[in-house]
C-alpha atoms as a PDB file:
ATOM      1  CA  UNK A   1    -106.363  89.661  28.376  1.00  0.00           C
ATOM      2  CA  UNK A   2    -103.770  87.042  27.412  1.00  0.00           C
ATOM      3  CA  UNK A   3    -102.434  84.929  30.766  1.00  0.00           C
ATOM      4  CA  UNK A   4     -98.725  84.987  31.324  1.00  0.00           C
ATOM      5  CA  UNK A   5     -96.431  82.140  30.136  1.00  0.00           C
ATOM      6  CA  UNK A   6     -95.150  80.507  32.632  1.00  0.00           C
ATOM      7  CA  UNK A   7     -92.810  77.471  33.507  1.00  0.00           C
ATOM      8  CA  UNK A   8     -90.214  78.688  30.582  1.00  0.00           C
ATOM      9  CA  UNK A   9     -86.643  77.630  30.912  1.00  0.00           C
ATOM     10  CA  UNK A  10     -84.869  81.104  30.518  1.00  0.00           C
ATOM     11  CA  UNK A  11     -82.275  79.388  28.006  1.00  0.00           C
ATOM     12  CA  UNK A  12     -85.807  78.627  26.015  1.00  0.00           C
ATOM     13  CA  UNK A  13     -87.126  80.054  22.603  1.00  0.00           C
ATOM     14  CA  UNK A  14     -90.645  80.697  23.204  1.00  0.00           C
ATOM     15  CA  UNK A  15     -92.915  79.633  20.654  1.00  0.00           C
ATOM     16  CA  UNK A  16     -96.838  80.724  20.566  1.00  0.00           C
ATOM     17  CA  UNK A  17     -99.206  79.295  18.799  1.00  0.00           C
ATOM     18  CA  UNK A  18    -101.882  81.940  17.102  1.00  0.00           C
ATOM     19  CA  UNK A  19    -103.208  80.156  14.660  1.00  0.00           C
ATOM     20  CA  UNK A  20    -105.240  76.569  14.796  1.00  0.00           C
ATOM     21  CA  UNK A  21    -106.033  76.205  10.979  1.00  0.00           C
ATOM     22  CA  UNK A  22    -104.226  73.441  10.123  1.00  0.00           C
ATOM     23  CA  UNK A  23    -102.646  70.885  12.558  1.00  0.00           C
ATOM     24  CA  UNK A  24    -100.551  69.368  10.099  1.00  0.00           C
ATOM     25  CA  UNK A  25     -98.807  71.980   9.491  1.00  0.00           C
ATOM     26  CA  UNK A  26     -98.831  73.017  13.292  1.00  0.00           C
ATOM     27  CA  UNK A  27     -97.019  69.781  14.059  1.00  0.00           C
ATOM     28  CA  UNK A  28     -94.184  70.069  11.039  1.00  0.00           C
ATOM     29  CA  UNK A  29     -93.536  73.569  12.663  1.00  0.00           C
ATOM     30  CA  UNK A  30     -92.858  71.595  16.369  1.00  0.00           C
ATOM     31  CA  UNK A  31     -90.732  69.249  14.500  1.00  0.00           C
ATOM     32  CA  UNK A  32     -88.575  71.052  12.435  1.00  0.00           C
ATOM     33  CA  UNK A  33     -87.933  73.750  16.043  1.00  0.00           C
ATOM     34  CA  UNK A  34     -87.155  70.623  18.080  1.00  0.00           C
ATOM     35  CA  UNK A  35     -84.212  69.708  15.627  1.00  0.00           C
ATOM     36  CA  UNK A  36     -80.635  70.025  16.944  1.00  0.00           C
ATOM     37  CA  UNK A  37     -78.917  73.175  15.758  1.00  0.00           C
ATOM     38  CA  UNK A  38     -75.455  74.753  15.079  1.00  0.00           C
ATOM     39  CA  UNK A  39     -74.772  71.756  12.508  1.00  0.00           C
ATOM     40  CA  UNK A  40     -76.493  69.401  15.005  1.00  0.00           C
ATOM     41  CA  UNK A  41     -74.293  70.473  17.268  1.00  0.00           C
ATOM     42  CA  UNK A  42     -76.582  71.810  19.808  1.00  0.00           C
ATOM     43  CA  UNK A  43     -79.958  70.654  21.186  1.00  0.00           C
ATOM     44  CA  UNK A  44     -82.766  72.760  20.757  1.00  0.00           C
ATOM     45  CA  UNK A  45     -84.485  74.293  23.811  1.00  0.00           C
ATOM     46  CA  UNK A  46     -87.819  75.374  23.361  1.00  0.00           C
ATOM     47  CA  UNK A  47     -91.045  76.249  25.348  1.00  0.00           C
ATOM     48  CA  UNK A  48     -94.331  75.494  23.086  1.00  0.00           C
ATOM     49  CA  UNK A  49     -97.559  77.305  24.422  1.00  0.00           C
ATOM     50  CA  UNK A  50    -100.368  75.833  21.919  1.00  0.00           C
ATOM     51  CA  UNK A  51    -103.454  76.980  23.661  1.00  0.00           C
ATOM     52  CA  UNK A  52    -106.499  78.171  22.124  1.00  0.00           C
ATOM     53  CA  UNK A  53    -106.783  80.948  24.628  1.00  0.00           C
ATOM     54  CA  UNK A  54    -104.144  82.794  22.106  1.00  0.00           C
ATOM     55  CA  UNK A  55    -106.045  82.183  18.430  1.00  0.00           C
ATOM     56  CA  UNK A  56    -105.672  85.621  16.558  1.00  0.00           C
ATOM     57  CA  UNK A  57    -103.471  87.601  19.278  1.00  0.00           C
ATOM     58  CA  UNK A  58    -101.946  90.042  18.039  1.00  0.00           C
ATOM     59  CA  UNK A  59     -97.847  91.130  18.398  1.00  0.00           C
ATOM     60  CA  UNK A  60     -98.757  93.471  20.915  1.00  0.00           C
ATOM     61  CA  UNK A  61    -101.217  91.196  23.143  1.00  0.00           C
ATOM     62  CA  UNK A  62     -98.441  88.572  23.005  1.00  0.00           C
ATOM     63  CA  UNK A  63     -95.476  91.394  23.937  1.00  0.00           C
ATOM     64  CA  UNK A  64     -97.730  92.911  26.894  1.00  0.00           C
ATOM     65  CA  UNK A  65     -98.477  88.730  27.991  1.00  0.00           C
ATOM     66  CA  UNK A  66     -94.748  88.124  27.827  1.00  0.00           C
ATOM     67  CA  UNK A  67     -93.044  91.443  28.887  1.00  0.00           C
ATOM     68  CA  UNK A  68     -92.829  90.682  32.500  1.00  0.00           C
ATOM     69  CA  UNK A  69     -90.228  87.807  31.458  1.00  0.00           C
ATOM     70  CA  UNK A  70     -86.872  89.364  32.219  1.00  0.00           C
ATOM     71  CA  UNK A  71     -85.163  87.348  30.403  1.00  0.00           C
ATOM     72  CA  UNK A  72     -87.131  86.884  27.101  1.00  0.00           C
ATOM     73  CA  UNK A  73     -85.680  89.363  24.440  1.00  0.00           C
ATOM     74  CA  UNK A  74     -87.815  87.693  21.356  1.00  0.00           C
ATOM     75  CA  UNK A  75     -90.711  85.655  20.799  1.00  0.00           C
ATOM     76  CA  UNK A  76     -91.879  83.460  17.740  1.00  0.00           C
ATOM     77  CA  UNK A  77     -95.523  83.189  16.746  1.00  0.00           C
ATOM     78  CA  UNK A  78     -96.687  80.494  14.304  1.00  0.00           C
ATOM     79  CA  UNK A  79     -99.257  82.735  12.645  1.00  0.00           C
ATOM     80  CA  UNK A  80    -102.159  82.588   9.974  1.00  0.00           C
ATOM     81  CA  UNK A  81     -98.767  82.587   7.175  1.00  0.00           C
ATOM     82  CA  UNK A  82     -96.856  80.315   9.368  1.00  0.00           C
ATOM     83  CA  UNK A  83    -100.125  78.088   7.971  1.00  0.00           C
ATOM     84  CA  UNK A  84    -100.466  78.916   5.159  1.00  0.00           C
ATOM     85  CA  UNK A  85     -96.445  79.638   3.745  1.00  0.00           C
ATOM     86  CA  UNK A  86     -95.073  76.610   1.893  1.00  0.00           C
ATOM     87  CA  UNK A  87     -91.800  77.380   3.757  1.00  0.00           C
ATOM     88  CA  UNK A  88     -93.837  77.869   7.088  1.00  0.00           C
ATOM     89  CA  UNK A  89     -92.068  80.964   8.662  1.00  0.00           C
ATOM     90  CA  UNK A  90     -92.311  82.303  12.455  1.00  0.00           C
ATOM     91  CA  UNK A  91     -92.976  85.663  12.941  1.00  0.00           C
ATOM     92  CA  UNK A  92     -89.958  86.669  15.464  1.00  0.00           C
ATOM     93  CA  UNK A  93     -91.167  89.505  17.468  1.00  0.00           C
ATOM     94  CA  UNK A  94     -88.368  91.448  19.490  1.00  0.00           C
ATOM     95  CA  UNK A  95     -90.323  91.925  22.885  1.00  0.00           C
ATOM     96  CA  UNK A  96     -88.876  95.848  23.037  1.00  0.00           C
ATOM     97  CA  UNK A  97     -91.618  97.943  21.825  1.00  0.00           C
ATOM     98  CA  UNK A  98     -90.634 101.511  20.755  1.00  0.00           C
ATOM     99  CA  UNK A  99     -92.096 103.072  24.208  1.00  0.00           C
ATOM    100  CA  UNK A 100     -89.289 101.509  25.739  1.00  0.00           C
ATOM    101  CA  UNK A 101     -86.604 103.050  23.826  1.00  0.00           C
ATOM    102  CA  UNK A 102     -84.941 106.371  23.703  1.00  0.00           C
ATOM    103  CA  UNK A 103     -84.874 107.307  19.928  1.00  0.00           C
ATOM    104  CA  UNK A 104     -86.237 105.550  16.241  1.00  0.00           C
ATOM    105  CA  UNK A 105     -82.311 104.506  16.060  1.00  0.00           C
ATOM    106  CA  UNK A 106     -82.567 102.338  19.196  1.00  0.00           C
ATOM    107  CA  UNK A 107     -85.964 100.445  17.993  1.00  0.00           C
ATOM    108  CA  UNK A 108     -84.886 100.037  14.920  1.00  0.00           C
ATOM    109  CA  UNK A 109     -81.868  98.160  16.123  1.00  0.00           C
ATOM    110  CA  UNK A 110     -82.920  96.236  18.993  1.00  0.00           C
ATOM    111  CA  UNK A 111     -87.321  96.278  18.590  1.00  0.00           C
ATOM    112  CA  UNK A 112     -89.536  94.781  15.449  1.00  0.00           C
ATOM    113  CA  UNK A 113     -90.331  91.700  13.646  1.00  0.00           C
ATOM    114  CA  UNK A 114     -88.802  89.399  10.855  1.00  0.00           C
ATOM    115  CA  UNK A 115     -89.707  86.415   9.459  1.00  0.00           C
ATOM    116  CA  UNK A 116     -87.613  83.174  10.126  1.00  0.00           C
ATOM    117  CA  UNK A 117     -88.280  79.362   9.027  1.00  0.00           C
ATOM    118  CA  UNK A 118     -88.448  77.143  11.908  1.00  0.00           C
ATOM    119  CA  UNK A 119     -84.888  76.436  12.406  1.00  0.00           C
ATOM    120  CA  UNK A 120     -83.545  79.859  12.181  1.00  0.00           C
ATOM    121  CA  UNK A 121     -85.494  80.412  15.691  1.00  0.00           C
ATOM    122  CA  UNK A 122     -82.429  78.922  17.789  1.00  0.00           C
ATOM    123  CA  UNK A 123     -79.890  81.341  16.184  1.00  0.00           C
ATOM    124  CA  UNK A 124     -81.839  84.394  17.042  1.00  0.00           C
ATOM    125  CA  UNK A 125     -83.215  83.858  20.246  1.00  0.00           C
ATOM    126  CA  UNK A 126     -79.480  82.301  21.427  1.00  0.00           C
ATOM    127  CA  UNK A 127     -77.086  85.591  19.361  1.00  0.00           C
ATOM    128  CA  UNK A 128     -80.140  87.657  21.092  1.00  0.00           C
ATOM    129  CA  UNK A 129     -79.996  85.997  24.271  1.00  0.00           C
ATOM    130  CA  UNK A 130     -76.346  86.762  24.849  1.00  0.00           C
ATOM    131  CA  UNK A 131     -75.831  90.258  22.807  1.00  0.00           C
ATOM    132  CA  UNK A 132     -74.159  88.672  20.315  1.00  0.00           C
ATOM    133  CA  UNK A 133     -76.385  90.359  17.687  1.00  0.00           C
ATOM    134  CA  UNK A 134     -78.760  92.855  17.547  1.00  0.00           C
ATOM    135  CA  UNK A 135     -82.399  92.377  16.379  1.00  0.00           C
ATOM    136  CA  UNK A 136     -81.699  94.566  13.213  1.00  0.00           C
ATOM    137  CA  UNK A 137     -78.965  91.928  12.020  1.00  0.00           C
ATOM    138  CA  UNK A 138     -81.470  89.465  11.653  1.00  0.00           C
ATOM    139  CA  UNK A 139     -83.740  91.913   9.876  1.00  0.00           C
ATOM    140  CA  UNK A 140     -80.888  92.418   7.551  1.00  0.00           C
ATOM    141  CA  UNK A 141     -80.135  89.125   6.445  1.00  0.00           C
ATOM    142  CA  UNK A 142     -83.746  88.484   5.870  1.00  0.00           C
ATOM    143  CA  UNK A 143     -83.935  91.902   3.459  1.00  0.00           C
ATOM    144  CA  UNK A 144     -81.068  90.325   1.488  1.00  0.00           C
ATOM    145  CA  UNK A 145     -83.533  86.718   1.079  1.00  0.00           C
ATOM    146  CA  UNK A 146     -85.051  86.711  -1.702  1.00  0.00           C
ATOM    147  CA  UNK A 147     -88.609  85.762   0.232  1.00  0.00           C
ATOM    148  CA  UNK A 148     -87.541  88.307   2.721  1.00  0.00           C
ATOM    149  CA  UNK A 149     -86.793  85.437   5.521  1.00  0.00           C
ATOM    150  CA  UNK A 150     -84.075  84.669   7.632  1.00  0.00           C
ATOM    151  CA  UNK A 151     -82.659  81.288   7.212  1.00  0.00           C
ATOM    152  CA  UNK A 152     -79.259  81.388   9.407  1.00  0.00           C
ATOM    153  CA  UNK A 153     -76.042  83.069  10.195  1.00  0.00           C
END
């Protein structure tokens, strides 16, 4: 069993570390999330958990660790193709899993995953954050990415 994250700012994206095969990389993907965002308009806020206790966890360990955060709508896991992707993409998990919702429609517009390079993180978890977008919007403008990423609004 996964422990819970604690000591997250709830204005925060969370970030979780799954996979420790190359540090390098690990530390470009910190850098590039800790940018200012909105055309450097805005500072980034971000909660890092890089702990070994969470190597290979999958999208469901890490929702049922995090789902007792109330305000934490999606988290972003640097995973084996964060490591490995030239373009290092986050997985961006929507913490709503499809026992939670009331028909396919609903998951499929606020629950799921899509992959987002480093600084896309901040737009998603903020347009999330305040129901500006849905989950699904994100998942969109990823589909129309040629690499099947999102990038930015």
């Amino acid at each position: 069993m996964l422990p819970a994250v604690t000591g997250r700012d709830e204005f925060a994206a969370l970030i979780i570390r799954t996979d420790f095969s190359d540090e390098t990389v690990w530390r470009a993907v910190c850098a590039e999330s800790l940018r200012p965002w909105g055309d450097g308009d805005y500072e980034p806020h971000v909660h890092i958990v890089d702990d070994l206790v969470w190597i290979g966890a999958t999208t469901d360990h890490v929702i049922a660790a995090v789902s007792a955060d109330e305000d934490l709508s999606v988290v972003f896991l640097a995973d084996r193709i964060t490591m490995r992707d030239r373009e290092h993409p986050l997985l961006a998990v929507a913490v709503l899993t499809r026992d939670e919702c009331e028909s396919d429609e609903e998951f499929e517009a606020y629950g799921g995953s899509v992959r987002t390079v480093p600084a896309g993180i901040h737009d998603i978890h903020a347009n999330l954050s305040i129901a500006n977008l849905d989950f699904a919007d994100f998942a969109e403008a990823a589909r129309t990415d040629p690499a099947g990423i999102f990038r930015s609004i």
